[in-house]
PDB file of N, CA and C in Angstrom:
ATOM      1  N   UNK A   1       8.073  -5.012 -11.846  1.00  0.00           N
ATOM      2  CA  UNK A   1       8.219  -4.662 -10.448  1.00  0.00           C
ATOM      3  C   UNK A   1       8.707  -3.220 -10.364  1.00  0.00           C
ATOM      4  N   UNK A   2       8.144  -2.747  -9.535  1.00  0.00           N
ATOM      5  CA  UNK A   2       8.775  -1.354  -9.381  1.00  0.00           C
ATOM      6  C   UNK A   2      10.326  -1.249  -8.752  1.00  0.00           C
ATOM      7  N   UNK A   3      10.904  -0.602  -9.149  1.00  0.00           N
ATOM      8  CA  UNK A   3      11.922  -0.286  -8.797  1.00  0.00           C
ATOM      9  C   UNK A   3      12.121   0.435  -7.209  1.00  0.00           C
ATOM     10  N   UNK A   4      13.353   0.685  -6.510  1.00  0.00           N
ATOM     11  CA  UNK A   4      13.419   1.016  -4.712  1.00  0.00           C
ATOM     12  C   UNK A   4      13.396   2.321  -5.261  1.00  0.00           C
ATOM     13  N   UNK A   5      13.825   3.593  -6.407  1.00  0.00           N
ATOM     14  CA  UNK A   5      13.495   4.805  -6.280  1.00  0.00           C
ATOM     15  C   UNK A   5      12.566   5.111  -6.525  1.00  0.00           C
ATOM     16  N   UNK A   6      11.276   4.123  -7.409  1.00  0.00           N
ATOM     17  CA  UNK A   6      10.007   4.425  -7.550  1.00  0.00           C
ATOM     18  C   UNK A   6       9.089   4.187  -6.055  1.00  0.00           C
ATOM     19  N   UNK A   7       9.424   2.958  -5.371  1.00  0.00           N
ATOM     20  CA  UNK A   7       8.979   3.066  -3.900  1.00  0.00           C
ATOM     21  C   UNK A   7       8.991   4.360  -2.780  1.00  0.00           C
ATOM     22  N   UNK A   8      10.644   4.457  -3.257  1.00  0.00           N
ATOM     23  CA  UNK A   8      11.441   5.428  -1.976  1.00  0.00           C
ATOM     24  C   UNK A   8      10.758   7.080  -2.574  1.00  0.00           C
ATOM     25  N   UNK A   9      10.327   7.523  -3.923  1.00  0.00           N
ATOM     26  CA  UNK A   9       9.855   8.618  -3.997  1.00  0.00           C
ATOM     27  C   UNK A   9       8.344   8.477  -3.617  1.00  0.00           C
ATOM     28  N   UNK A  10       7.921   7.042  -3.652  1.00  0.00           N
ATOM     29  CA  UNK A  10       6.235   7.234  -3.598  1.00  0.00           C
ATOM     30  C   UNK A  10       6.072   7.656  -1.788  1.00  0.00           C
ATOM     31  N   UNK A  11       6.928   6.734  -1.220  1.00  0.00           N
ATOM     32  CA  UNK A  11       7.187   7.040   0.230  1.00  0.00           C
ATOM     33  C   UNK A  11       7.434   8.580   0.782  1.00  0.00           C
ATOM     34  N   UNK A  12       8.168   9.730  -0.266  1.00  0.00           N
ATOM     35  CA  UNK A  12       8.666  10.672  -0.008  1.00  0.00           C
ATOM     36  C   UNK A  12       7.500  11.759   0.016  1.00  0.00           C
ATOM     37  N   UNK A  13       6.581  11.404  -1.420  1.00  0.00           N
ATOM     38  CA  UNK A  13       5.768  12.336  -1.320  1.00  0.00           C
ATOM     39  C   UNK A  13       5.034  11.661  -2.831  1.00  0.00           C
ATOM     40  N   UNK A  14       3.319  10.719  -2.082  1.00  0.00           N
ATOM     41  CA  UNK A  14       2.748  10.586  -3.270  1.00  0.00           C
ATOM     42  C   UNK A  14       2.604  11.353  -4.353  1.00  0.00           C
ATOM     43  N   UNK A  15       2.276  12.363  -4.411  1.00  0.00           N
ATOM     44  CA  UNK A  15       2.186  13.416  -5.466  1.00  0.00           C
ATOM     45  C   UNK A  15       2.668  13.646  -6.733  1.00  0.00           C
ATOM     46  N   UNK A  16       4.254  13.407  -6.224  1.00  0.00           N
ATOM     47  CA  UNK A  16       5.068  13.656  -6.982  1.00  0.00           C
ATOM     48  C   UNK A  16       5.696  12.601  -7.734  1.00  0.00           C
ATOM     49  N   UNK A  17       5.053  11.596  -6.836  1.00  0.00           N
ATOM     50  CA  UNK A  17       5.459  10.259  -7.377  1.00  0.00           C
ATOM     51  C   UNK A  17       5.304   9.913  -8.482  1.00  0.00           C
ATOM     52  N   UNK A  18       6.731   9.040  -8.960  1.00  0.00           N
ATOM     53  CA  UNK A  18       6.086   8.216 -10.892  1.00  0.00           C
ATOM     54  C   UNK A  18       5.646   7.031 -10.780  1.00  0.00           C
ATOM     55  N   UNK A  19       4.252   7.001 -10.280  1.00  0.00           N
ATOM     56  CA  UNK A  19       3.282   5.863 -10.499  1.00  0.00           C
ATOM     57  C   UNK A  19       1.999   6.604 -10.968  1.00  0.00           C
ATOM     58  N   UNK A  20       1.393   5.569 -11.538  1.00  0.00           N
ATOM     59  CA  UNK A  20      -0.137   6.054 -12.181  1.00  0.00           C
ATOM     60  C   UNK A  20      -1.003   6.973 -11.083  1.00  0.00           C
ATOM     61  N   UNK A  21      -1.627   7.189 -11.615  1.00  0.00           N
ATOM     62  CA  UNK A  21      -2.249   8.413 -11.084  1.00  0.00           C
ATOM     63  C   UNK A  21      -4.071   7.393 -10.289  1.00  0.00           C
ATOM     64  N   UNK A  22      -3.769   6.518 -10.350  1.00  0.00           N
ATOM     65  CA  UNK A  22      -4.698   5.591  -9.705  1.00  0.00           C
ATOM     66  C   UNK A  22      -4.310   4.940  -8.596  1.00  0.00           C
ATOM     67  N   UNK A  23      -2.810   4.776  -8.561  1.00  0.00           N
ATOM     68  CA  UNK A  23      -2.045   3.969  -7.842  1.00  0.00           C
ATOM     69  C   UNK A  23      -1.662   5.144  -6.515  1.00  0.00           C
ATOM     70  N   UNK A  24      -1.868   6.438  -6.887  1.00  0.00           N
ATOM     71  CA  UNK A  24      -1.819   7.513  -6.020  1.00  0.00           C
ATOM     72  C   UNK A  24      -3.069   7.304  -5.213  1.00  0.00           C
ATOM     73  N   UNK A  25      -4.095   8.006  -5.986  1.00  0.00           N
ATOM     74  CA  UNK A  25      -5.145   8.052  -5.384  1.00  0.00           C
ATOM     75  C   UNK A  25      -5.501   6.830  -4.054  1.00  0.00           C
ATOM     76  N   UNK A  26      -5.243   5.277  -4.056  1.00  0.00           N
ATOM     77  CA  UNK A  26      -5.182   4.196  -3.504  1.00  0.00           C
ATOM     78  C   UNK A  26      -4.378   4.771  -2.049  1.00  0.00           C
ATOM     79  N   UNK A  27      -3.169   4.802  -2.864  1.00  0.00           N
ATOM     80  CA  UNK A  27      -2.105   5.421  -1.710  1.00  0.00           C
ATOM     81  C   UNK A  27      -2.485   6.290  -0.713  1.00  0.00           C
ATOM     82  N   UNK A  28      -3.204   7.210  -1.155  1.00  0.00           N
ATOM     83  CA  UNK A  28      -3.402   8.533  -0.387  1.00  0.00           C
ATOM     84  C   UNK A  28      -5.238   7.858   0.345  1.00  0.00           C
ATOM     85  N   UNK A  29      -5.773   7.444  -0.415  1.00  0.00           N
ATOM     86  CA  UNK A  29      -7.070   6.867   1.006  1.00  0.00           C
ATOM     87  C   UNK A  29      -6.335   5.752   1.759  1.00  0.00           C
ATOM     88  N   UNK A  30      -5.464   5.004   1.532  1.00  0.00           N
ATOM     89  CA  UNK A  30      -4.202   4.002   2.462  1.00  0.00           C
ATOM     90  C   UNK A  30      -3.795   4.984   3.581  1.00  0.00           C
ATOM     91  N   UNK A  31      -3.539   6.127   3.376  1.00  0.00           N
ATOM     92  CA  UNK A  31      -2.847   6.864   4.096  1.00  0.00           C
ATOM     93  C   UNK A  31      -3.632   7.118   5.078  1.00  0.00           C
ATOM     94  N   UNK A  32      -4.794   8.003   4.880  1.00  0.00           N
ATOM     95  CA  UNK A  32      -5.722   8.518   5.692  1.00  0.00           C
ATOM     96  C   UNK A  32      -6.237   7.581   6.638  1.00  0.00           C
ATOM     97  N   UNK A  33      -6.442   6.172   6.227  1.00  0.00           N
ATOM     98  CA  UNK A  33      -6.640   4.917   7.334  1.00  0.00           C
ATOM     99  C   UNK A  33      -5.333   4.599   8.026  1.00  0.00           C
ATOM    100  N   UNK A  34      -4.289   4.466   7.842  1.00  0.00           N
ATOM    101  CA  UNK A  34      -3.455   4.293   8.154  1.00  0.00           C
ATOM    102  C   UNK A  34      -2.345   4.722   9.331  1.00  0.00           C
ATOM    103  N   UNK A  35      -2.102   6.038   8.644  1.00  0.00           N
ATOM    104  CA  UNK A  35      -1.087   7.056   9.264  1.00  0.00           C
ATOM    105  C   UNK A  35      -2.352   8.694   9.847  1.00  0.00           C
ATOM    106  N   UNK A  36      -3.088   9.210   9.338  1.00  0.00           N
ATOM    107  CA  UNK A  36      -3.993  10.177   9.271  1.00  0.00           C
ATOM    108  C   UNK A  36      -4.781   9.460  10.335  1.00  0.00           C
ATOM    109  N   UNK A  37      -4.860   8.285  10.363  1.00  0.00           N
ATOM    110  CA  UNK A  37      -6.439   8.225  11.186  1.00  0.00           C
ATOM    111  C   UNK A  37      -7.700   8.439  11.209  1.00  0.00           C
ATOM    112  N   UNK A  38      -7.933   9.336   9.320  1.00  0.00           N
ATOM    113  CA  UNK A  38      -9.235   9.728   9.309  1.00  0.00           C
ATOM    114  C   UNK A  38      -9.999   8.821   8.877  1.00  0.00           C
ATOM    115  N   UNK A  39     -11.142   9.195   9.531  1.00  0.00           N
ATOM    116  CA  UNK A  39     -12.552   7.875   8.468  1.00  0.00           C
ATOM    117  C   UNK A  39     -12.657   8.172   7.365  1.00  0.00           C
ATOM    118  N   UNK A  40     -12.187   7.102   6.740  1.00  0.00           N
ATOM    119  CA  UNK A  40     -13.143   7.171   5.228  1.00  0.00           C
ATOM    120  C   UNK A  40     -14.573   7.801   4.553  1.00  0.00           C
ATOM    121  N   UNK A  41     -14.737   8.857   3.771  1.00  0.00           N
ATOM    122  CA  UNK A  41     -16.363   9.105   3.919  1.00  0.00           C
ATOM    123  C   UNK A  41     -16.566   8.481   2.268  1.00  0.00           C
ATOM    124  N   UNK A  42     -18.275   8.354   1.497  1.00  0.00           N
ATOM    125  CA  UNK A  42     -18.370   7.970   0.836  1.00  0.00           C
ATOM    126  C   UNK A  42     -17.482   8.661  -0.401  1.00  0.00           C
ATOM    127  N   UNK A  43     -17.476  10.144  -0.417  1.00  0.00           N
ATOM    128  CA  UNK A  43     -16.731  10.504  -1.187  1.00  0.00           C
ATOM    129  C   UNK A  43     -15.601  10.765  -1.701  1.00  0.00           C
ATOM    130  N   UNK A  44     -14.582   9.536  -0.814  1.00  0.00           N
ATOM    131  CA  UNK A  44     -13.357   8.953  -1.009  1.00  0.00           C
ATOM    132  C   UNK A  44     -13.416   8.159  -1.529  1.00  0.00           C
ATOM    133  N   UNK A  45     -14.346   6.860  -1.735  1.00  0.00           N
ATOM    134  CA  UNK A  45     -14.461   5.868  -2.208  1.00  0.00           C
ATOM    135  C   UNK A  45     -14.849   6.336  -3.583  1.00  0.00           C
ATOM    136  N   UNK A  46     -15.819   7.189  -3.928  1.00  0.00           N
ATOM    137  CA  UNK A  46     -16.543   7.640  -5.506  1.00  0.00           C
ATOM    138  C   UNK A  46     -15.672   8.590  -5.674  1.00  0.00           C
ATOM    139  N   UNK A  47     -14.141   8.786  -5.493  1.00  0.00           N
ATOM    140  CA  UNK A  47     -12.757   9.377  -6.052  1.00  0.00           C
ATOM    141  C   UNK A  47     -12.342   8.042  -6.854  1.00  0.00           C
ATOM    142  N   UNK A  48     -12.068   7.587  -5.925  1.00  0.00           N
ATOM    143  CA  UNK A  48     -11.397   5.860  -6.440  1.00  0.00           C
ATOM    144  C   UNK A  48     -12.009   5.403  -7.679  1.00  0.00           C
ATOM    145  N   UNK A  49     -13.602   5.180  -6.997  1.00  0.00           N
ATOM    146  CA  UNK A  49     -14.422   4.848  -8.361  1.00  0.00           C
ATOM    147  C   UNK A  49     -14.377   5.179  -9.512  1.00  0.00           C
ATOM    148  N   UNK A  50     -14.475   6.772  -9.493  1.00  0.00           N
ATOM    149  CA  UNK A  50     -14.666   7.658 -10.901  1.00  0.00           C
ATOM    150  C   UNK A  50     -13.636   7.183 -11.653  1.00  0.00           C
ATOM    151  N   UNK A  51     -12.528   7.284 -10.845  1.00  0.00           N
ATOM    152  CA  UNK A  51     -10.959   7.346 -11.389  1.00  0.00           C
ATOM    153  C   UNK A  51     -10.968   5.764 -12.230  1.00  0.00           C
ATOM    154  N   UNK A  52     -11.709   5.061 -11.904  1.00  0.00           N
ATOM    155  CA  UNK A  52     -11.892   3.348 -12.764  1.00  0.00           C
ATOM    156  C   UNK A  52     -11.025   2.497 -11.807  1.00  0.00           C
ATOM    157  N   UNK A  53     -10.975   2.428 -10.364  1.00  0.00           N
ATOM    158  CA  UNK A  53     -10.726   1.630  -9.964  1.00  0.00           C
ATOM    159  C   UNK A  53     -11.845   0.499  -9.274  1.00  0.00           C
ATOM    160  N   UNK A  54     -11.763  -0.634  -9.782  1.00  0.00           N
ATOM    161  CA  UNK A  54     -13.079  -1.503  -9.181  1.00  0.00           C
ATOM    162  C   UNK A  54     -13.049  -1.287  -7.823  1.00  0.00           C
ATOM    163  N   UNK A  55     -14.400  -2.066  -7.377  1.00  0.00           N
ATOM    164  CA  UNK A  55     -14.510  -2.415  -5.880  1.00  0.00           C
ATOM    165  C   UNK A  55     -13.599  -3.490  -5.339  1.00  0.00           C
ATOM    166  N   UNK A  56     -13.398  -4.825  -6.289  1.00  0.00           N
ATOM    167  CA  UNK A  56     -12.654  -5.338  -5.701  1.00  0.00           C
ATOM    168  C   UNK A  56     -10.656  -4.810  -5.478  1.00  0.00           C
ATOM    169  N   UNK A  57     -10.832  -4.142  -6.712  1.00  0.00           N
ATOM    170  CA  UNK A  57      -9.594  -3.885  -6.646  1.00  0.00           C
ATOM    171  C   UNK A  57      -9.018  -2.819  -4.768  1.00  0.00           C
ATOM    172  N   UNK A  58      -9.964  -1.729  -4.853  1.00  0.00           N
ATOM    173  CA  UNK A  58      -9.993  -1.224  -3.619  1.00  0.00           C
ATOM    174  C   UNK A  58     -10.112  -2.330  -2.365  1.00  0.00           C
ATOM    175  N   UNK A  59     -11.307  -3.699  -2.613  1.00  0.00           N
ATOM    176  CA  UNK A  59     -11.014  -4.334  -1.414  1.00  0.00           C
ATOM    177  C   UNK A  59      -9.643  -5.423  -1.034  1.00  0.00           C
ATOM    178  N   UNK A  60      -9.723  -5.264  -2.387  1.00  0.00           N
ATOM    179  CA  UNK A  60      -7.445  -5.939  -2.576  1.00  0.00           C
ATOM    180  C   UNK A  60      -7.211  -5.438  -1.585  1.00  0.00           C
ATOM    181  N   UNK A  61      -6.802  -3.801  -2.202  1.00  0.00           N
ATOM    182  CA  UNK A  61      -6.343  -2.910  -1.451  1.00  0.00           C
ATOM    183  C   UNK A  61      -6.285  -2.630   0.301  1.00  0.00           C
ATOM    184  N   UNK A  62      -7.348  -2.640   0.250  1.00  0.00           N
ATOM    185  CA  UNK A  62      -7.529  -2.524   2.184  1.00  0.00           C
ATOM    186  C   UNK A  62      -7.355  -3.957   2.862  1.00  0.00           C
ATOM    187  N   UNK A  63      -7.462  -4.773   2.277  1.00  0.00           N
ATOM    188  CA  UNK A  63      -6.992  -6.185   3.018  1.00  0.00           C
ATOM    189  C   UNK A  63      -5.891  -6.538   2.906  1.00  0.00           C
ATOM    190  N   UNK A  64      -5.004  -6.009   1.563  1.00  0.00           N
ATOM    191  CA  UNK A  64      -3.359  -5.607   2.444  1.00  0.00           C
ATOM    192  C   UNK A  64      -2.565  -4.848   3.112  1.00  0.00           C
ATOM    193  N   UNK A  65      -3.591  -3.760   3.353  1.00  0.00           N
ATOM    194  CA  UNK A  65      -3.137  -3.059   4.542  1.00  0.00           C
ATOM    195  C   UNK A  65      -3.467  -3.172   5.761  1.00  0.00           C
ATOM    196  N   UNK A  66      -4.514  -3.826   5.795  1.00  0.00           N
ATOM    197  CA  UNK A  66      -4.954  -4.463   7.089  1.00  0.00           C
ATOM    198  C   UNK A  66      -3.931  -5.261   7.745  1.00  0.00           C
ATOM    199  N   UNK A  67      -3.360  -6.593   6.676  1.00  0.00           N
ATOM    200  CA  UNK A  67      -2.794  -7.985   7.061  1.00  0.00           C
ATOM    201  C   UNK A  67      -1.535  -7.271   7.299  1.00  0.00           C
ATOM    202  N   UNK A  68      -0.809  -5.997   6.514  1.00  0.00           N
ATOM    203  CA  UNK A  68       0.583  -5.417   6.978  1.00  0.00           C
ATOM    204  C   UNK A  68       0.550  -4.504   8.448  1.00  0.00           C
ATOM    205  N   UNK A  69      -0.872  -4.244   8.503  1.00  0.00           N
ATOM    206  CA  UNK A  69      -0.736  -3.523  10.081  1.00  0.00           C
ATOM    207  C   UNK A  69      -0.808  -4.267  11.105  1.00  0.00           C
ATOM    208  N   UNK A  70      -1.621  -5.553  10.525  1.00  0.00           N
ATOM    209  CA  UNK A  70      -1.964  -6.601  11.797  1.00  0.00           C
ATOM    210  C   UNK A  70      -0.125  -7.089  11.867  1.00  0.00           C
ATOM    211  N   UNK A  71       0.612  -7.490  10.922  1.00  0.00           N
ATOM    212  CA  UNK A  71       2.033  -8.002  11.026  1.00  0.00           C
ATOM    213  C   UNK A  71       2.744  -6.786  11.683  1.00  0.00           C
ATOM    214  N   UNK A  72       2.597  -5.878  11.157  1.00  0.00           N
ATOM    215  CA  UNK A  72       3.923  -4.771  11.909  1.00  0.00           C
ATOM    216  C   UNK A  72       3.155  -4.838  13.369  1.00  0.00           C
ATOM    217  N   UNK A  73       2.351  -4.787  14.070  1.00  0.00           N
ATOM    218  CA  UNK A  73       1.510  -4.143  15.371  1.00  0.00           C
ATOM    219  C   UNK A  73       2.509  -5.550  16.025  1.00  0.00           C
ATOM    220  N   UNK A  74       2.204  -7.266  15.435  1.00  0.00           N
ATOM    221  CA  UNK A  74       2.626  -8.033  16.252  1.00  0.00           C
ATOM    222  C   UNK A  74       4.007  -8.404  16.034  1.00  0.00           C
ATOM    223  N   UNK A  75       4.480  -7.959  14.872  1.00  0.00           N
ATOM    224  CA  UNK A  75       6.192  -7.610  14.804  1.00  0.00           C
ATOM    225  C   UNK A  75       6.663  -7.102  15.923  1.00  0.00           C
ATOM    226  N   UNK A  76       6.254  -5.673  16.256  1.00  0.00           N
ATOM    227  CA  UNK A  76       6.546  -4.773  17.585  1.00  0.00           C
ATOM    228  C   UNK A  76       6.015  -5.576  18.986  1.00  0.00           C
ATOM    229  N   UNK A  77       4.695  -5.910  18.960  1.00  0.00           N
ATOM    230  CA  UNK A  77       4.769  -6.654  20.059  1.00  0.00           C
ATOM    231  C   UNK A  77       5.850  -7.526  20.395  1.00  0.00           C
ATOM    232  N   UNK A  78       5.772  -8.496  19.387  1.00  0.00           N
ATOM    233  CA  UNK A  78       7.196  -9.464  20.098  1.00  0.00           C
ATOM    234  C   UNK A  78       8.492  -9.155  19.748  1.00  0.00           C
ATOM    235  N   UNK A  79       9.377  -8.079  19.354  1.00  0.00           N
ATOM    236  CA  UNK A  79      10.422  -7.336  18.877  1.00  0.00           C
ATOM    237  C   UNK A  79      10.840  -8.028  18.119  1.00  0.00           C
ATOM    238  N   UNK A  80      10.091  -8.600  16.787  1.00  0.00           N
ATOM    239  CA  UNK A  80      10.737  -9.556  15.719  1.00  0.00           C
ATOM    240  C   UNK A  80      12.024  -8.985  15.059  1.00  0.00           C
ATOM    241  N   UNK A  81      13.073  -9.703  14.808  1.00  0.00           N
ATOM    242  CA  UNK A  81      14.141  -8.746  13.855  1.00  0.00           C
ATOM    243  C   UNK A  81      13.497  -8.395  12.777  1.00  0.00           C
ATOM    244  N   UNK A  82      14.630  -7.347  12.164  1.00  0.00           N
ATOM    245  CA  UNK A  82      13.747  -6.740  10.664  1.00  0.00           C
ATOM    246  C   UNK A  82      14.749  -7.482   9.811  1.00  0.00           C
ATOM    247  N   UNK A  83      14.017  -7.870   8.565  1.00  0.00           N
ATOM    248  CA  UNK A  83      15.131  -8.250   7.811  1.00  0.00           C
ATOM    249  C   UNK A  83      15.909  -7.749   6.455  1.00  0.00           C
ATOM    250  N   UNK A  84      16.719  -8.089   6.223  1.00  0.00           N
ATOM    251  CA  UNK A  84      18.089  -7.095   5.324  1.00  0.00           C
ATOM    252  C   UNK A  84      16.726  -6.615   4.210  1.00  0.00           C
ATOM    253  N   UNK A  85      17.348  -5.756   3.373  1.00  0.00           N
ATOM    254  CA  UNK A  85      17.106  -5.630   1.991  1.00  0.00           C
ATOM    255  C   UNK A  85      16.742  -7.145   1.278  1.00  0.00           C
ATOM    256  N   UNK A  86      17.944  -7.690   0.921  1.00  0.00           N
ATOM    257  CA  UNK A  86      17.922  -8.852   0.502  1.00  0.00           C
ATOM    258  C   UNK A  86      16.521  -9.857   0.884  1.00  0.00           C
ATOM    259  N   UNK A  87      16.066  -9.648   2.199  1.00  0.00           N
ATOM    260  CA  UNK A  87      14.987 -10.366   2.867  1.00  0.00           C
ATOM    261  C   UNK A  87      13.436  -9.783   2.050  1.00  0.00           C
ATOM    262  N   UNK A  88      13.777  -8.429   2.148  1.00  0.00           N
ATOM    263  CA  UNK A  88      12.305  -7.643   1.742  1.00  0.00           C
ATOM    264  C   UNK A  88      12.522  -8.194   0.689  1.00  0.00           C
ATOM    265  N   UNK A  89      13.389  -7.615  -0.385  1.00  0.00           N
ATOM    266  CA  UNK A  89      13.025  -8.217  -1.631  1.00  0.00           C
ATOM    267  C   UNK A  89      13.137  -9.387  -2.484  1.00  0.00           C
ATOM    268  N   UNK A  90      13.387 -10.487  -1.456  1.00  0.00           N
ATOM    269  CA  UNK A  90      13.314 -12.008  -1.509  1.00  0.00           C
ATOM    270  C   UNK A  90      10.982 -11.850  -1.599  1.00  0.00           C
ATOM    271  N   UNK A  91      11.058 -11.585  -0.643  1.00  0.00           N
ATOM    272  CA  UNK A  91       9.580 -11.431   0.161  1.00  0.00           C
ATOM    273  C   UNK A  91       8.918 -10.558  -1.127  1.00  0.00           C
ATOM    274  N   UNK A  92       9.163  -9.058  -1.708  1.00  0.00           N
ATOM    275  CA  UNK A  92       8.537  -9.137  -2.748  1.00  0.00           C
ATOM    276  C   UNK A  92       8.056  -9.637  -4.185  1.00  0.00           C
ATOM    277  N   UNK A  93       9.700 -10.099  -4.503  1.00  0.00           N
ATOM    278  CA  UNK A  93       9.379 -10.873  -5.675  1.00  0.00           C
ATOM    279  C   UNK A  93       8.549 -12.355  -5.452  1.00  0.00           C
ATOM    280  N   UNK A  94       8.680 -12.833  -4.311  1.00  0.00           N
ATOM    281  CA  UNK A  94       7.173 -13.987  -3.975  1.00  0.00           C
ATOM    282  C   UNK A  94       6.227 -13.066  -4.154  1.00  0.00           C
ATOM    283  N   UNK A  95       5.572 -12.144  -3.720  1.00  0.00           N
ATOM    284  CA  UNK A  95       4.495 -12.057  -3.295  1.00  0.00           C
ATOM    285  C   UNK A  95       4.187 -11.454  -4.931  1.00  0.00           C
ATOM    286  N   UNK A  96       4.713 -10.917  -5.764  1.00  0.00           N
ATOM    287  CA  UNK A  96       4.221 -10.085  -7.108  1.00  0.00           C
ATOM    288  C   UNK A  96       4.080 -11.627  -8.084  1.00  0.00           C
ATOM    289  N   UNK A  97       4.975 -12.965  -7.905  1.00  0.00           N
ATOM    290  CA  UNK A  97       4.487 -13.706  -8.203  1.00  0.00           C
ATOM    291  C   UNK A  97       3.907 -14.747  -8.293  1.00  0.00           C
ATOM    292  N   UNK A  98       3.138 -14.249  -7.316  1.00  0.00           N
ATOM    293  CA  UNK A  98       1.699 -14.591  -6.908  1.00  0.00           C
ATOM    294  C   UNK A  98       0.460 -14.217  -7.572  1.00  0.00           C
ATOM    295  N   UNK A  99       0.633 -12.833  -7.758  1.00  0.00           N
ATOM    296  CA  UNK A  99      -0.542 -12.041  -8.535  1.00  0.00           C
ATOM    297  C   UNK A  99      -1.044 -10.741  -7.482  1.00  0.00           C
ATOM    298  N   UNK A 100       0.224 -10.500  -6.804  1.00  0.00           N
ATOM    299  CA  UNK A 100       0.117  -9.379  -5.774  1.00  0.00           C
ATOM    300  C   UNK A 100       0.049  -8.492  -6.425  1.00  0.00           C
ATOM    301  N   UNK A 101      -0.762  -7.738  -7.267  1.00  0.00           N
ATOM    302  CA  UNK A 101      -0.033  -6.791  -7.793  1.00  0.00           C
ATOM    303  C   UNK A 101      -1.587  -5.417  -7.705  1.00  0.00           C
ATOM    304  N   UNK A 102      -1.297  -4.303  -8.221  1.00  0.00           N
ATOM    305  CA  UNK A 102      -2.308  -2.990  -8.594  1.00  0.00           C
ATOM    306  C   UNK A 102      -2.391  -2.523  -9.479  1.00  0.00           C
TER     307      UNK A 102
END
């Protein structure tokens, strides 16, 4: 599992971040759908590719960012509480063993 300063720097600035250099690339087309707003063009996807990330692995990818935007959008709709530390990472260690993983 990654550690909260390997999160909290990937959060700060992918780039610089200490995760694989695949796990960036992911991050940063996450971003552009995400926070950027830009469309995806094919030659974002044949970045990913080259780099050896599968198709499914990328469609992992966008269907958990989908299911976390669809949760935060209706979090805010109904002003759900947020929960402690303790809560998130109750919630991650389920979900990594599961086979959540990149």
């Amino acid at each position: 599992m990654l550690g909260s300063s390997v999160v909290d720097g990937a959060i700060a600035d992918v780039a610089t971040a200490k995760i694989s250099d695949r796990l960036k690339l992911v991050l940063v087309m996450l971003r552009k759908l995400t926070r950027d707003h830009t469309q995806i063009q094919a030659a974002d996807m044949r970045q990913l590719l080259d780099a050896g990330i599968t198709r499914p692995q990328i469609e992992d990818a966008l269907d958990v960012a989908w299911a976390f935007n669809i949760i935060t959008r209706l979090a805010d709709a109904f002003e759900f509480a947020l929960p402690t530390q303790a809560g998130l990472d109750a919630s991650a260690k389920m979900l990594l063993s599961r086979g959540y993983k990149l």
